[in-house]
C-alpha atoms as a PDB file:
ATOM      1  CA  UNK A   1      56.563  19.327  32.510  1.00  0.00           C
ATOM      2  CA  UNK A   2      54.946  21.104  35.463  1.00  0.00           C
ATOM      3  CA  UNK A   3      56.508  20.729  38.981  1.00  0.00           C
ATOM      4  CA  UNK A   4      52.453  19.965  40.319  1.00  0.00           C
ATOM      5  CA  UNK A   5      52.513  17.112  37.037  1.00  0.00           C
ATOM      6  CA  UNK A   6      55.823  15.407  37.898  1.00  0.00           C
ATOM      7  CA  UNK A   7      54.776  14.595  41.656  1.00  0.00           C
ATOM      8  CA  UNK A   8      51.447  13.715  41.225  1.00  0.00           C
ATOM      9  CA  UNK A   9      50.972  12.177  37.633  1.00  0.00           C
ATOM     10  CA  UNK A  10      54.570  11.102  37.016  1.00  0.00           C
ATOM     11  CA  UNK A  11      55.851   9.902  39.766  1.00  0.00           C
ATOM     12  CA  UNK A  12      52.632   7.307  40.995  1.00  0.00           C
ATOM     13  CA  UNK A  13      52.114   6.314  37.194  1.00  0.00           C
ATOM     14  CA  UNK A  14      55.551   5.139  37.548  1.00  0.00           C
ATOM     15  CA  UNK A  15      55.718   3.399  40.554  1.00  0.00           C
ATOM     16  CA  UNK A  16      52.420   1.325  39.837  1.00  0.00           C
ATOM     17  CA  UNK A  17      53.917   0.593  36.286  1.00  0.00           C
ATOM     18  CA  UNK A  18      56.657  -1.004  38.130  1.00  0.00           C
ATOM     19  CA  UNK A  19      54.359  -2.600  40.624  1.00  0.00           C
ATOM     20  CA  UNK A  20      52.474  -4.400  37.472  1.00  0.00           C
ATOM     21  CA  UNK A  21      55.689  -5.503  36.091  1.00  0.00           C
ATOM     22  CA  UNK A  22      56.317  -7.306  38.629  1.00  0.00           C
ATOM     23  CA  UNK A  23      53.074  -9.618  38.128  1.00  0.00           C
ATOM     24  CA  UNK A  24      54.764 -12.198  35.876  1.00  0.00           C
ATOM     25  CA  UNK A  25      57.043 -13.101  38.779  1.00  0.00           C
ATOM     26  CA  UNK A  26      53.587 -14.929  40.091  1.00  0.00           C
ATOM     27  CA  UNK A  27      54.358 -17.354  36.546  1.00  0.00           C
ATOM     28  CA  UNK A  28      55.229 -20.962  37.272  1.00  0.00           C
ATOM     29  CA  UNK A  29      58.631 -21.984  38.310  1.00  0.00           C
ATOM     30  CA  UNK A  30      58.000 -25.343  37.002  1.00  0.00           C
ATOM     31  CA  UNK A  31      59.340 -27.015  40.511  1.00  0.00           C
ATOM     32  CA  UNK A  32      62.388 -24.758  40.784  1.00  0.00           C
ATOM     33  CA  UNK A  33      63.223 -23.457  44.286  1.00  0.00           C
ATOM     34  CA  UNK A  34      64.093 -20.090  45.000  1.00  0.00           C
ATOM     35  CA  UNK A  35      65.523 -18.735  48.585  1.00  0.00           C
ATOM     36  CA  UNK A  36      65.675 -15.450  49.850  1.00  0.00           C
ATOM     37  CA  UNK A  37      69.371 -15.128  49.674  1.00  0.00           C
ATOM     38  CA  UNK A  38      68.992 -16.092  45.724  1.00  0.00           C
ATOM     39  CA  UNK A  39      66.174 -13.005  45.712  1.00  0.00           C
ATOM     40  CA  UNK A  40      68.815 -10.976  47.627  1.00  0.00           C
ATOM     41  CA  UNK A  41      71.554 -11.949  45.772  1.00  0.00           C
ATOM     42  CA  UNK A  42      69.741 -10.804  42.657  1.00  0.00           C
ATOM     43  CA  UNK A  43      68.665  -7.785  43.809  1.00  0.00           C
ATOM     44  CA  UNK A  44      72.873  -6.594  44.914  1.00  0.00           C
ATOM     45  CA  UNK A  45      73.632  -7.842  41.541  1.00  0.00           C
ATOM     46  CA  UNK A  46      71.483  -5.852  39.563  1.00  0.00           C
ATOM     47  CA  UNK A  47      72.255  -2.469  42.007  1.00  0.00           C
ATOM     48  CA  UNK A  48      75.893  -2.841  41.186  1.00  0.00           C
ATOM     49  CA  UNK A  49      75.437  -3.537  37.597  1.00  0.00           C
ATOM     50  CA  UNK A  50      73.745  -0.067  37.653  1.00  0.00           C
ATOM     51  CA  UNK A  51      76.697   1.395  39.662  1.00  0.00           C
ATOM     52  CA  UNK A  52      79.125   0.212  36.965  1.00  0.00           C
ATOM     53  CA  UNK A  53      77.396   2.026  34.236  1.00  0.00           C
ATOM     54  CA  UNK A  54      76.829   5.384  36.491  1.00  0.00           C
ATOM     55  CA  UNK A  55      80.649   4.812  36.770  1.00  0.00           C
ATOM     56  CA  UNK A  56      81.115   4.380  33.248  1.00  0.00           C
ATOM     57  CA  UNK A  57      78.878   7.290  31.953  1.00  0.00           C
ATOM     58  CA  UNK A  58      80.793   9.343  34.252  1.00  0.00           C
ATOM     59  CA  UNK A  59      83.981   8.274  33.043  1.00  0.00           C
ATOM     60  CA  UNK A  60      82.660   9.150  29.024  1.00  0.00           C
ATOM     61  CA  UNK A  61      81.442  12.059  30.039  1.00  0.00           C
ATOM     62  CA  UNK A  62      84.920  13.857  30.615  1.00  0.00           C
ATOM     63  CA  UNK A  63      85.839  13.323  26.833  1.00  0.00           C
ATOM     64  CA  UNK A  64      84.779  16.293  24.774  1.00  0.00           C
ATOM     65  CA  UNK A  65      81.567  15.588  22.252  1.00  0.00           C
ATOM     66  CA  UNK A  66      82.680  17.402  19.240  1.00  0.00           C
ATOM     67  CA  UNK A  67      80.272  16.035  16.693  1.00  0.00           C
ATOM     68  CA  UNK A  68      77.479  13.827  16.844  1.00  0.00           C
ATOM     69  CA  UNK A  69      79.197  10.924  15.270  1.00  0.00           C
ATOM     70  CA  UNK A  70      81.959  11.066  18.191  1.00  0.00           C
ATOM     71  CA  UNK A  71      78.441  11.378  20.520  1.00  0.00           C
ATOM     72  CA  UNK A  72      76.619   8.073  18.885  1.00  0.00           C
ATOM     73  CA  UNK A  73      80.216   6.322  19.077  1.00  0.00           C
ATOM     74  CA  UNK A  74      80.756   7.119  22.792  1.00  0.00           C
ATOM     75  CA  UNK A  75      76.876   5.932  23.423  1.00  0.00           C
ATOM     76  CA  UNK A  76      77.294   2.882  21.648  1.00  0.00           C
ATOM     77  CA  UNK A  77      80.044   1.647  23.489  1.00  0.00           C
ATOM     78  CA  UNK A  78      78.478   2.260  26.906  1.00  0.00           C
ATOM     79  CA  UNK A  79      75.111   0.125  25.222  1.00  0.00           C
ATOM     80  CA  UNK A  80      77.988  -2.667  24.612  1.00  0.00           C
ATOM     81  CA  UNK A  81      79.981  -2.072  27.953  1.00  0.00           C
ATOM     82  CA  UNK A  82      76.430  -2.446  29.733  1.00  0.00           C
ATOM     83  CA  UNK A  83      75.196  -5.438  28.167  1.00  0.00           C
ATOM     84  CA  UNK A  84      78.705  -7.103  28.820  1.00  0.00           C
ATOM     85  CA  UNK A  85      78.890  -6.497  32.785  1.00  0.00           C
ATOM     86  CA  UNK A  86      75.264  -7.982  32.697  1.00  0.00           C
ATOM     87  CA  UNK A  87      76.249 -10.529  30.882  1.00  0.00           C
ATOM     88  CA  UNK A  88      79.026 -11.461  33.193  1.00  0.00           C
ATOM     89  CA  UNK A  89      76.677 -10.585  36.392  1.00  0.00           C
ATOM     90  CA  UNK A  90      73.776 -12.979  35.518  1.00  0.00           C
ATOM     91  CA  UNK A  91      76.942 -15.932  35.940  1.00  0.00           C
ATOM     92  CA  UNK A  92      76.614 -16.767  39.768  1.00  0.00           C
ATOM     93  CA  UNK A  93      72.361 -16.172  39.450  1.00  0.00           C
ATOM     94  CA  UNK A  94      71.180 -20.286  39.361  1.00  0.00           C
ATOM     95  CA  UNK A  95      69.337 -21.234  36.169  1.00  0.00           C
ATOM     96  CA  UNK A  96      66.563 -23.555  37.219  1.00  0.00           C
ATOM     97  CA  UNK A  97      64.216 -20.598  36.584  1.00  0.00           C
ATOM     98  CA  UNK A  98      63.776 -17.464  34.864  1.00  0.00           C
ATOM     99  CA  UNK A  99      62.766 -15.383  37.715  1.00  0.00           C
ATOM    100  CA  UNK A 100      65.732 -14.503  39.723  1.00  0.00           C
ATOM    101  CA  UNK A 101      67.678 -13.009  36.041  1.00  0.00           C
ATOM    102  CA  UNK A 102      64.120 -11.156  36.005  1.00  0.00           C
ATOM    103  CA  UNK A 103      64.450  -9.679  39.665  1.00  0.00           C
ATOM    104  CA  UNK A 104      68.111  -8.576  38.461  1.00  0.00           C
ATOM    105  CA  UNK A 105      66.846  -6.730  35.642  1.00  0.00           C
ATOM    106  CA  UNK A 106      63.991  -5.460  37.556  1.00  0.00           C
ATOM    107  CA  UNK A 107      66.627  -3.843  40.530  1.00  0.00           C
ATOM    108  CA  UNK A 108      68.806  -2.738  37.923  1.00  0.00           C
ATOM    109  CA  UNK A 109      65.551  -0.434  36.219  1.00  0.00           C
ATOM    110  CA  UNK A 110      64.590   0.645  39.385  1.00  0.00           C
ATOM    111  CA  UNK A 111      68.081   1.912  40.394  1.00  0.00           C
ATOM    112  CA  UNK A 112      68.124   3.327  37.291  1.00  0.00           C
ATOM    113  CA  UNK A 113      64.701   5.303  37.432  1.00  0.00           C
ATOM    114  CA  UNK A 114      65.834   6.567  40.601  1.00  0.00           C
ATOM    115  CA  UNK A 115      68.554   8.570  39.472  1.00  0.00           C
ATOM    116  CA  UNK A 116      66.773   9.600  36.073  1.00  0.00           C
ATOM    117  CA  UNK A 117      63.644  11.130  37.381  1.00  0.00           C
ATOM    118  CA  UNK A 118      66.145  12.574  40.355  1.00  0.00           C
ATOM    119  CA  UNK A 119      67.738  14.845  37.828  1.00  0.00           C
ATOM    120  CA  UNK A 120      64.372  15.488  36.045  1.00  0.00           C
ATOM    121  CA  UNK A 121      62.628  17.491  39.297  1.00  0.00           C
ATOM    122  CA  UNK A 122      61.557  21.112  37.987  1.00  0.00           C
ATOM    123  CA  UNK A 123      62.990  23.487  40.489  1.00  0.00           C
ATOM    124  CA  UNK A 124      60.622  25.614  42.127  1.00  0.00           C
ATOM    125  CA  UNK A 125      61.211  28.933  40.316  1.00  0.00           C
ATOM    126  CA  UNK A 126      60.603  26.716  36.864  1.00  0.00           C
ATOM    127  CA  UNK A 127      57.594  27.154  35.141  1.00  0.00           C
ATOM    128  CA  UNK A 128      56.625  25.289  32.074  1.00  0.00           C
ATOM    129  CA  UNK A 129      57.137  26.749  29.132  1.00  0.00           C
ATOM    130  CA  UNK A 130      53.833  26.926  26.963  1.00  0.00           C
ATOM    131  CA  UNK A 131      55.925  26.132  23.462  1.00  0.00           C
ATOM    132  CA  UNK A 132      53.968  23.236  23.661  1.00  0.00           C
ATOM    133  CA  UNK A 133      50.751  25.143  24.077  1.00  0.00           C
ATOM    134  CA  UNK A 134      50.014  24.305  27.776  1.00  0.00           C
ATOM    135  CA  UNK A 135      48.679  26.676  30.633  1.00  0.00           C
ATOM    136  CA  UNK A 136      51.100  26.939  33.544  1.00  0.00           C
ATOM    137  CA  UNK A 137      48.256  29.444  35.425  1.00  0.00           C
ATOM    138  CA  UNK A 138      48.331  26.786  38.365  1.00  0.00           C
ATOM    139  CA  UNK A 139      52.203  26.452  39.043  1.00  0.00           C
ATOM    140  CA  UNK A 140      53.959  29.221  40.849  1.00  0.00           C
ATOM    141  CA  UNK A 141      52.740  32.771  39.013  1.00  0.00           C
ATOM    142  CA  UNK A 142      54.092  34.424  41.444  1.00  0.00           C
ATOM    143  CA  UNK A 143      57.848  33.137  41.392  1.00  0.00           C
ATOM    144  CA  UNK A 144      60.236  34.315  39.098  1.00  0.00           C
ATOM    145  CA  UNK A 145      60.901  32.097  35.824  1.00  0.00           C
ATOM    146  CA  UNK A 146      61.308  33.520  32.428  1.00  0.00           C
ATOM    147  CA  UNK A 147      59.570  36.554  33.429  1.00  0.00           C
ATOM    148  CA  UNK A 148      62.541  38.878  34.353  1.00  0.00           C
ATOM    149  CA  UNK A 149      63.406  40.511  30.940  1.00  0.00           C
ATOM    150  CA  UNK A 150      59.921  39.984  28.843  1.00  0.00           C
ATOM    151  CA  UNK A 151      60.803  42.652  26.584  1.00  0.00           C
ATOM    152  CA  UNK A 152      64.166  40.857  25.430  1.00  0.00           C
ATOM    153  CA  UNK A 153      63.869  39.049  21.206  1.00  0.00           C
ATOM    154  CA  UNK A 154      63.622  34.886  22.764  1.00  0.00           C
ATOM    155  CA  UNK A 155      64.784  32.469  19.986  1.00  0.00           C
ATOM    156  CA  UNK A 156      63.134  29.768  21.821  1.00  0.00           C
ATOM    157  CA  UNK A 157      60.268  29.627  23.939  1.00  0.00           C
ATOM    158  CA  UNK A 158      61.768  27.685  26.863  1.00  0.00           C
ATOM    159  CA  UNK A 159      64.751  30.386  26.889  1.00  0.00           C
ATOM    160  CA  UNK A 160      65.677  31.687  30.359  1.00  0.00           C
ATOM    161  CA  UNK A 161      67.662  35.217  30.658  1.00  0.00           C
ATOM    162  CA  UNK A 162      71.013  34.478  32.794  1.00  0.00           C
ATOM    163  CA  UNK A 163      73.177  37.545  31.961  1.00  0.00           C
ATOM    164  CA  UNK A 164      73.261  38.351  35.865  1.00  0.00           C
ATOM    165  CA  UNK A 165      77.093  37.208  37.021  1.00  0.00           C
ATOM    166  CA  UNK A 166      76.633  35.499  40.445  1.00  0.00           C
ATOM    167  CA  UNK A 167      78.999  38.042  41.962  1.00  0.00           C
ATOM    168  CA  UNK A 168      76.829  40.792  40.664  1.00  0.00           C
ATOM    169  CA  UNK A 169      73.396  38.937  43.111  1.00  0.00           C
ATOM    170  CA  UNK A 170      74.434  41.169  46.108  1.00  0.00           C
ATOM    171  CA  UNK A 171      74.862  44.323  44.024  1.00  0.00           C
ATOM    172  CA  UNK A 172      70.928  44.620  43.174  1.00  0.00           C
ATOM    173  CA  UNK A 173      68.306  45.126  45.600  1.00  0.00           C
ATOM    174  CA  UNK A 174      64.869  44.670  44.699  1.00  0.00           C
ATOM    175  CA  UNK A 175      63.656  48.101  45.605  1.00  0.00           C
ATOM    176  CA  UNK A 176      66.372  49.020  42.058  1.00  0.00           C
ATOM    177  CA  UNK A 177      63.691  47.312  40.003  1.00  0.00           C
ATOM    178  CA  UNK A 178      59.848  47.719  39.095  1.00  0.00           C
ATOM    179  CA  UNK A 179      57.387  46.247  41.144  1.00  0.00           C
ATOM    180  CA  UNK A 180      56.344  44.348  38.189  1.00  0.00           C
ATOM    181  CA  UNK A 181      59.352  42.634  37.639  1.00  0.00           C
ATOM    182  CA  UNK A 182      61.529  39.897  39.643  1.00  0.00           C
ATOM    183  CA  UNK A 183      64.470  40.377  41.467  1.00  0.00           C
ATOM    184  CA  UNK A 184      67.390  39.388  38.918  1.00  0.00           C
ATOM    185  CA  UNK A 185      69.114  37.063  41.585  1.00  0.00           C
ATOM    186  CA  UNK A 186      66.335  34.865  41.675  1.00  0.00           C
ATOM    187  CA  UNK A 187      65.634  34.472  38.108  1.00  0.00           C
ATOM    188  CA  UNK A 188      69.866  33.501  38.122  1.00  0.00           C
ATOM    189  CA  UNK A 189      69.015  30.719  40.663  1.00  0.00           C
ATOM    190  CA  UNK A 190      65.984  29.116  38.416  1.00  0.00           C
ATOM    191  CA  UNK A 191      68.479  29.115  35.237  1.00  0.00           C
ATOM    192  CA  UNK A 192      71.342  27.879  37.467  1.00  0.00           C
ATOM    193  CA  UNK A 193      69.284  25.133  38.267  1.00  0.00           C
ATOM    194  CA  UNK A 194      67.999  24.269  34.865  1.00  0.00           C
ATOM    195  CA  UNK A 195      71.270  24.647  33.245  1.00  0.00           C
ATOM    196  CA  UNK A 196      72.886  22.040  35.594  1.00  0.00           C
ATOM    197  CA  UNK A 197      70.305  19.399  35.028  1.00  0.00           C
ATOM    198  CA  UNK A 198      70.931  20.037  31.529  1.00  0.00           C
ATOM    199  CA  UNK A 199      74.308  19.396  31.296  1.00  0.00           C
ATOM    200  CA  UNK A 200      74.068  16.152  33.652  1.00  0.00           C
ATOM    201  CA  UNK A 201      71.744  14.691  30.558  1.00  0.00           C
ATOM    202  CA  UNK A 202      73.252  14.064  27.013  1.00  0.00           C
ATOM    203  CA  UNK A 203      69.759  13.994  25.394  1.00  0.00           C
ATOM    204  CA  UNK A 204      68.794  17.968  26.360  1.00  0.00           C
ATOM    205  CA  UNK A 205      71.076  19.770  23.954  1.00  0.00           C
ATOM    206  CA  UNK A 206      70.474  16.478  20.964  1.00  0.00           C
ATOM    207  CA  UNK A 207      67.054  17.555  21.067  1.00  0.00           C
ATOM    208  CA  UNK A 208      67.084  20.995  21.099  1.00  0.00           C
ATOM    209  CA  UNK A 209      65.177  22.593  24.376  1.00  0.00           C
ATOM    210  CA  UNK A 210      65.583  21.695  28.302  1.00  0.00           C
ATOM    211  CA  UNK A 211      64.158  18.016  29.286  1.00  0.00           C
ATOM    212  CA  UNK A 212      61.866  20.335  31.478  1.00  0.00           C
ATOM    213  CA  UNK A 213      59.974  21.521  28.474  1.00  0.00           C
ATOM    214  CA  UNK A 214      58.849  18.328  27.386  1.00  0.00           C
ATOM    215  CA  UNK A 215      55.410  16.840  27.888  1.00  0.00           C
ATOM    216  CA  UNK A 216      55.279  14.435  31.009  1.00  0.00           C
ATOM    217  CA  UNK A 217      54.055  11.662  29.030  1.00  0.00           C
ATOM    218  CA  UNK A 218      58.006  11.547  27.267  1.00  0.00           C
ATOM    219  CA  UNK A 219      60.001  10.552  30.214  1.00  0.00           C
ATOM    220  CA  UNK A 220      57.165   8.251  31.644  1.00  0.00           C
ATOM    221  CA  UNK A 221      57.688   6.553  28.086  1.00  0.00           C
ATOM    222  CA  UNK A 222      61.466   6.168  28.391  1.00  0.00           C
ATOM    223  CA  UNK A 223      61.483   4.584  31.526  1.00  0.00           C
ATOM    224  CA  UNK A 224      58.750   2.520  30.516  1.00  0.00           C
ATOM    225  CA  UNK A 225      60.905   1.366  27.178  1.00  0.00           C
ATOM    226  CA  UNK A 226      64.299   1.028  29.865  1.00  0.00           C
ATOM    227  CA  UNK A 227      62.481  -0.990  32.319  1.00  0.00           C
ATOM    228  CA  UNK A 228      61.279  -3.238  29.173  1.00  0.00           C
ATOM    229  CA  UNK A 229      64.709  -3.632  27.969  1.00  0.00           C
ATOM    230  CA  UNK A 230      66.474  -4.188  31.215  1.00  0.00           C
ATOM    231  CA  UNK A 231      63.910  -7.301  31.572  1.00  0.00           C
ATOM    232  CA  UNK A 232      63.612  -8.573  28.599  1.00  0.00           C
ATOM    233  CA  UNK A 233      67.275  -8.494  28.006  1.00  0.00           C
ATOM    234  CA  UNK A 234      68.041 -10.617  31.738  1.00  0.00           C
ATOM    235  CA  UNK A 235      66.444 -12.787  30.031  1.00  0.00           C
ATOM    236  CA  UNK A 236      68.103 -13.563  26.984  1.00  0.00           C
ATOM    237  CA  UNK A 237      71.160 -13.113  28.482  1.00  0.00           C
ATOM    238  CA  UNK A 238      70.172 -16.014  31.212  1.00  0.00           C
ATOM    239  CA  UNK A 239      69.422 -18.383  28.820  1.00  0.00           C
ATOM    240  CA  UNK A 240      70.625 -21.869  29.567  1.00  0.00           C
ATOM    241  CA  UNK A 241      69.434 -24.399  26.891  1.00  0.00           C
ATOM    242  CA  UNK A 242      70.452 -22.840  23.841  1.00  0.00           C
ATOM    243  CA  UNK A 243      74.355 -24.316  24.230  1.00  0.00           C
ATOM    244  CA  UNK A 244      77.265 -22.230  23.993  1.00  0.00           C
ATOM    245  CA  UNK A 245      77.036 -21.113  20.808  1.00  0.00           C
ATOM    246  CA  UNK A 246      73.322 -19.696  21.579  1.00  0.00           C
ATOM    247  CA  UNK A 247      74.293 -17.505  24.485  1.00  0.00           C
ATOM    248  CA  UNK A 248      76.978 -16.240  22.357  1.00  0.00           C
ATOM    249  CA  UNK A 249      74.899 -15.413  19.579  1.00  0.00           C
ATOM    250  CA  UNK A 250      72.537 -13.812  22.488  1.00  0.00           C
ATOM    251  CA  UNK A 251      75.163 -12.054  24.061  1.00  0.00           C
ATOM    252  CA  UNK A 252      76.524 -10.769  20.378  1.00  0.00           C
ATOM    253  CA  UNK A 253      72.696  -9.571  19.419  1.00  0.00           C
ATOM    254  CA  UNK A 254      72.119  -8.130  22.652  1.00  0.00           C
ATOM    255  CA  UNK A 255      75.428  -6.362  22.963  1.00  0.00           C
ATOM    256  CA  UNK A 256      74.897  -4.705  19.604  1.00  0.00           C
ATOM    257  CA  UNK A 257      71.374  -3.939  19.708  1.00  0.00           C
ATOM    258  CA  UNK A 258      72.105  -2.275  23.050  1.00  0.00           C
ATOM    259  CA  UNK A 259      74.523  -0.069  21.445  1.00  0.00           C
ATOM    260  CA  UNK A 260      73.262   1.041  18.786  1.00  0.00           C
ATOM    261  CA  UNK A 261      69.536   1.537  20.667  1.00  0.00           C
ATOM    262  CA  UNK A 262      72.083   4.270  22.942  1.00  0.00           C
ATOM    263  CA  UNK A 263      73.755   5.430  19.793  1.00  0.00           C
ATOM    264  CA  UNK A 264      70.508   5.964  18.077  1.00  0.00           C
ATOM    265  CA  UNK A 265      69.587   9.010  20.761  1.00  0.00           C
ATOM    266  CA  UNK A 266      72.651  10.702  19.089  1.00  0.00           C
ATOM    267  CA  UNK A 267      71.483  10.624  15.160  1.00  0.00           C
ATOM    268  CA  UNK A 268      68.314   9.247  15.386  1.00  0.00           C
ATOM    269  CA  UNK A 269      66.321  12.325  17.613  1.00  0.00           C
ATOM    270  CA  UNK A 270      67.815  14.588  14.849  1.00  0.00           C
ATOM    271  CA  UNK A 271      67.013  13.229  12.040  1.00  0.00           C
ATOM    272  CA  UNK A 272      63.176  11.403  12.881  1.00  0.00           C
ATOM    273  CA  UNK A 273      62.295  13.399  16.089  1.00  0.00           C
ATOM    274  CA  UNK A 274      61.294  12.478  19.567  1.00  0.00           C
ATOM    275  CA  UNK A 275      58.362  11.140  19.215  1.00  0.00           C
ATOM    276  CA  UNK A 276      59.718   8.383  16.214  1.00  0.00           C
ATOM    277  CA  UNK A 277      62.489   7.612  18.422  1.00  0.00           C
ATOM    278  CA  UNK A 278      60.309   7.397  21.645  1.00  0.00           C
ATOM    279  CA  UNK A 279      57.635   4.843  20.344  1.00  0.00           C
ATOM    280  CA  UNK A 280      60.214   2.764  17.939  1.00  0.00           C
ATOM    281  CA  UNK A 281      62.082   2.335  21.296  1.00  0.00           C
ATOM    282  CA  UNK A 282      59.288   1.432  23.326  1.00  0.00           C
ATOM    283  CA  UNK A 283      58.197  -1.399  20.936  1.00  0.00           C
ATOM    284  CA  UNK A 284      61.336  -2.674  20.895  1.00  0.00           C
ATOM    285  CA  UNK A 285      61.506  -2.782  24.883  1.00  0.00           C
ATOM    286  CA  UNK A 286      58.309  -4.616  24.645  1.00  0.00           C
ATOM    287  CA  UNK A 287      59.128  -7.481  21.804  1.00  0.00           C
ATOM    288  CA  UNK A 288      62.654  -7.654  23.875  1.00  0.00           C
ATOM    289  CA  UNK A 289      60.634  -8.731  27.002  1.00  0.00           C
ATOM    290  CA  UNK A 290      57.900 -11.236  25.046  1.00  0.00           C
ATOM    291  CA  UNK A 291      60.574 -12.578  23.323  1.00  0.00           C
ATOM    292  CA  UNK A 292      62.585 -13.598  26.871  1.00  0.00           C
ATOM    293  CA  UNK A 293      59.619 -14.594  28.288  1.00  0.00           C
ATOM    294  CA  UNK A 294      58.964 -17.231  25.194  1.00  0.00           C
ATOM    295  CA  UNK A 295      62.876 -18.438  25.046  1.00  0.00           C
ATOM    296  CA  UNK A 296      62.077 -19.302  28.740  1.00  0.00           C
ATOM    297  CA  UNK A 297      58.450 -20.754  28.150  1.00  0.00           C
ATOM    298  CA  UNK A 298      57.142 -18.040  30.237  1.00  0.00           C
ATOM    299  CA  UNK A 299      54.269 -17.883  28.050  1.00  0.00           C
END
């Protein structure tokens, strides 16, 4: 993904994706009332239901991922953990109408978003790697990138050379090197920043090759299949006719197809590929969200 492609193609696809999404708030409410401190209410609910799970990825995230199974098993867990603490948030939210469990889910994607494309910002001395056959003439030709040792065997495409020690910056001057060829210190700062943004998300080294190097239209897909989720699942979980034993069963479905829908980004990428994974995961965001929306009589 170029730098030029994530701030004007992902970015406003995005935010008017979430802007449409929020269309089927103008539904009936079938005579319900809803007050600002209800909308409000929602809205803090949802936030903090995202600032338990940053909590909680954080907190998996110091135990050691040894094999993918240990990987799937730690994912599934936070998918269950999740789905619990919104479970337990969408309590105080009143039930005389779908839309305030919808506003949760919708503040809880959004938060979420946030921090997800955050980490997914090219740096400046990144250009896009053409393994998948792309032309990065128009980004930055004249910043450093993977251009600093050419002549070096790459097993991969989207490798980046980062044998300079950061004690060794101040040792080189740029007059020690050809005129054709970067100064070493900056080429350490562009995989410096690339390697940190791929160690703050699992999914880089399950699929193989920096999150950078993937087509734009990926992570505008899994935010699209998150948001989907996050919705339809507020509303199954809000469900108030359906007695006790019905939210239970909900909450027990939910819980379970939450984990293993995490889990799945530990086996599943390996074994179908990204783009299986991507698409299955996007239809089931969608059916999760018709199917809330029909429990409710939405639609």
């Amino acid at each position: 993904m170029k730098r030029s492609q994530y701030f004007t193609v992902l970015l406003p696809v995005l935010g008017l994706l979430h802007v449409l999404l929020l269309l089927p708030l103008a539904l009936p409410k079938h005579g319900a009332t809803i007050t600002v401190a209800n909308v409000l209410e929602s809205i803090v609910l949802g936030l903090a239901g995202f600032g338990v799970l940053l909590v909680l990825r954080l907190f998996f995230s110091l135990f050691p991922l040894s094999s993918v199974f240990i990987t799937s098993l730690l994912l599934f867990l936070v998918g269950v953990i999740e789905e619990i603490v919104h479970f337990i948030l969408l309590r105080p939210i009143p039930k005389d109408t779908w839309h305030l469990a919808y506003i949760l889910g919708f503040s809880w994607s959004v938060a979420e978003c946030a921090v997800s494309l955050h980490q997914l910002v090219p740096p400046r001395q990144y250009r896009y790697s053409r393994l998948n056959g792309e032309d990065d003439s128009d980004e930055e030709s004249n910043v450093p990138g993977f251009t600093a040792n050419a002549e070096q065997h790459h097993e991969n495409a989207s490798e980046i050379d980062i044998s300079l020690e950061p004690e060794d910056e101040d040792l080189l001057s740029p007059e020690d090197h050809h005129q054709d060829q970067p100064h070493p210190a900056a080429t350490f700062s562009a995989a410096a920043a690339i390697g940190r943004r791929q160690r703050e998300d699992p999914i880089a080294p399950l699929i193989g090759t920096s999150l950078l190097d993937l087509p734009t239209y990926f992570p505008f897909l899994w935010r699209t299949s998150a948001l989907l989720h996050h919705l339809g699942f507020s509303l199954l979980l809000s469900l108030q006719d359906v007695g006790t034993g019905g939210i239970i069963v909900a909450l027990i479905v939910v819980c379970a197809y939450r984990g293993v829908l995490r889990s799945i980004w530990g086996i599943g990428i390996m074994r179908f590929g990204v783009v299986a994974v991507t698409f299955l995961t996007l239809v089931g965001g969608l059916l999760s969200l018709v199917i809330g929306l029909s429990l409710w009589r939405a639609i």
